[in-house]
Protein backbone atom coordinates (compact mmCIF):
# COMPACT_ATOMS: atom_id res chain seq x y z
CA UNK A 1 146.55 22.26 23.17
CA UNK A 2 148.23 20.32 20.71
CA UNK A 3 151.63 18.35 21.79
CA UNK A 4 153.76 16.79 18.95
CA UNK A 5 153.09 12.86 19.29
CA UNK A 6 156.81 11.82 18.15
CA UNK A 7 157.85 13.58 21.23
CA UNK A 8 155.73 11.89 23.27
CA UNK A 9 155.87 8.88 22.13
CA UNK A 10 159.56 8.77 22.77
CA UNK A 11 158.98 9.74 26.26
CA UNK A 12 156.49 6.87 26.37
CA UNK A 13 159.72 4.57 25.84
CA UNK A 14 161.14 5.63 29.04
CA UNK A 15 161.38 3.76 31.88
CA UNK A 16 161.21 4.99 36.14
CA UNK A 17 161.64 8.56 37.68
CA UNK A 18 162.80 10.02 33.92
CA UNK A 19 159.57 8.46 32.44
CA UNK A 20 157.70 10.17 35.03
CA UNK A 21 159.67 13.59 35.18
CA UNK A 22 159.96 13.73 31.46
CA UNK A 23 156.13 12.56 30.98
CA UNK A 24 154.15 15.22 33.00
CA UNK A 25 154.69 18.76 31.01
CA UNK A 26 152.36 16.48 28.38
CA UNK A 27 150.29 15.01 30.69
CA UNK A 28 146.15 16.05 29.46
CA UNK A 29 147.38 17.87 26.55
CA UNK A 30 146.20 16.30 23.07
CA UNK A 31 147.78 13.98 20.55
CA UNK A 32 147.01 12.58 17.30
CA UNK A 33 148.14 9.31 16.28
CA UNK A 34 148.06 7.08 13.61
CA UNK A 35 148.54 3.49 13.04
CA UNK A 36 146.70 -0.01 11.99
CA UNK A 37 143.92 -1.08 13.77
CA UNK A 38 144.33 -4.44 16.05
CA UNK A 39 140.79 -4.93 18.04
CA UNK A 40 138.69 -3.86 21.03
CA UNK A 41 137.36 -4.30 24.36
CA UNK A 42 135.15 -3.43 26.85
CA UNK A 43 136.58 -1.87 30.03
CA UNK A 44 135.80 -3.89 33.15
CA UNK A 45 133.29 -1.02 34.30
CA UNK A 46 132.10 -0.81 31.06
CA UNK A 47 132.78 2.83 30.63
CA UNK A 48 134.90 2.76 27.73
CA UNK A 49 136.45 0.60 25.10
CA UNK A 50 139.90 -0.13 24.57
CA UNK A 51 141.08 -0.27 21.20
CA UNK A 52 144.67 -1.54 19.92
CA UNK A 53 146.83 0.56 17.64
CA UNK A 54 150.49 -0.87 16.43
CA UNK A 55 152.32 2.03 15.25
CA UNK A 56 154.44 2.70 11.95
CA UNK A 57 157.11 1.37 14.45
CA UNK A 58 155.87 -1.98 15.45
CA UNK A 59 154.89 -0.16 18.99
CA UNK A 60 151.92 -1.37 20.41
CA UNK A 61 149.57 0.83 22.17
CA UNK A 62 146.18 1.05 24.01
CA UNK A 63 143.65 4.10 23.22
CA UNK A 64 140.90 4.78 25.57
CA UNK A 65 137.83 5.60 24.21
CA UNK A 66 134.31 6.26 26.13
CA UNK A 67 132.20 3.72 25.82
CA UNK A 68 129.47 6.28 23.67
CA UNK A 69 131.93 6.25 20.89
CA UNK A 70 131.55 2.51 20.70
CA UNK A 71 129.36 2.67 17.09
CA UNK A 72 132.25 4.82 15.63
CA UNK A 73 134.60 1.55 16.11
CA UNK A 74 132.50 -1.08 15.42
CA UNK A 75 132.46 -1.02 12.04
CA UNK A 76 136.55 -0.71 11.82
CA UNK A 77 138.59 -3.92 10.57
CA UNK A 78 141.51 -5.62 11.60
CA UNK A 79 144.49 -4.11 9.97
CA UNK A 80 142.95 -0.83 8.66
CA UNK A 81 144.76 2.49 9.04
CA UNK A 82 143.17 4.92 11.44
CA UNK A 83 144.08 7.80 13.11
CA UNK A 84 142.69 9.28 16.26
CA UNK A 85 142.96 11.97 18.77
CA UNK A 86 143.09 11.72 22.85
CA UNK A 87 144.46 13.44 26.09
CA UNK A 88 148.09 11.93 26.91
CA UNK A 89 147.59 10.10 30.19
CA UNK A 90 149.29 7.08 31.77
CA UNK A 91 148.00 3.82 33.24
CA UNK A 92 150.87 2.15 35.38
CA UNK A 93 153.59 3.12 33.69
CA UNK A 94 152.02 2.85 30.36
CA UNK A 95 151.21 5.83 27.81
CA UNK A 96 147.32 5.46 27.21
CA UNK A 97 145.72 8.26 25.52
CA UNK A 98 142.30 8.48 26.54
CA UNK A 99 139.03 10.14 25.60
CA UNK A 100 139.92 9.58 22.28
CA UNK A 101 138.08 10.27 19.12
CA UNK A 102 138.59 8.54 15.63
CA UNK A 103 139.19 11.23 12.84
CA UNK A 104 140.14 9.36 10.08
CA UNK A 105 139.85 6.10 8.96
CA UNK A 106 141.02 4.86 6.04
C-alpha cells in the first residue's frame, strides 16, 4: 500500500513522542519520492547502500537500498533527478525509507 509522501514527509519534520505517535500508521507502507541525486555509500555490514536525495525543499534525506541494487546506482550523477520507491521506516529518529528501488531517472 501506497501512503502519500507529502504527508509523510511532514511527519518526518516532527520531533519526540508526536514524531513517534504520528509516524507509525505509515510505518512499512510505501512511498515514492523524488529529488536530485547527492552520492552513495556502503553500509558498514555491507548489506546495502545509502544513497542521498535533497528534496524540492532543500530537505536532505537518506534512502536505503540493498546492496544487489548497487549496479542500478552506479551509473547515476551528482545532481540528476531521480525518483524512487521504499518502505517508510525510521533510523533514530530519522525518516529512512528503505528497500528502495529507483524508477525513474532522469
Amino acid at each position: 500500500m501506497f501512503v502519500p509522501a507529502e504527508a509523510v514527509l511532514e511527519v518526518a519534520r516532527l520531533t519526540g513522542y508526536e514524531l513517534l505517535s504520528r509516524m507509525t500508521p505509515y510505518l512499512g507502507k510505501w512511498i515514492r519520492i523524488s529529488g536530485r541525486f547527492g552520492g552513495t555509500a556502503e553500509s558498514l555490514e555491507r548489506n546495502a547502500i545509502h544513497t542521498s536525495l535533497l528534496l524540492d525543499d532543500g530537505w536532505r534525506m537518506t534512502l536505503r537500498f540493498n546492496a544487489d541494487r548497487a549496479e542500478d546506482l552506479r551509473s547515476l550523477l551528482m545532481g540528476q533527478r531521480v525518483t524512487a520507491i521504499g518502505r517508510v521506516q525510521f533510523s533514530g529518529y530519522s525518516l529512512v525509507p528503505e528497500n528502495c528501488e529507483l524508477i525513474r531517472v532522469g
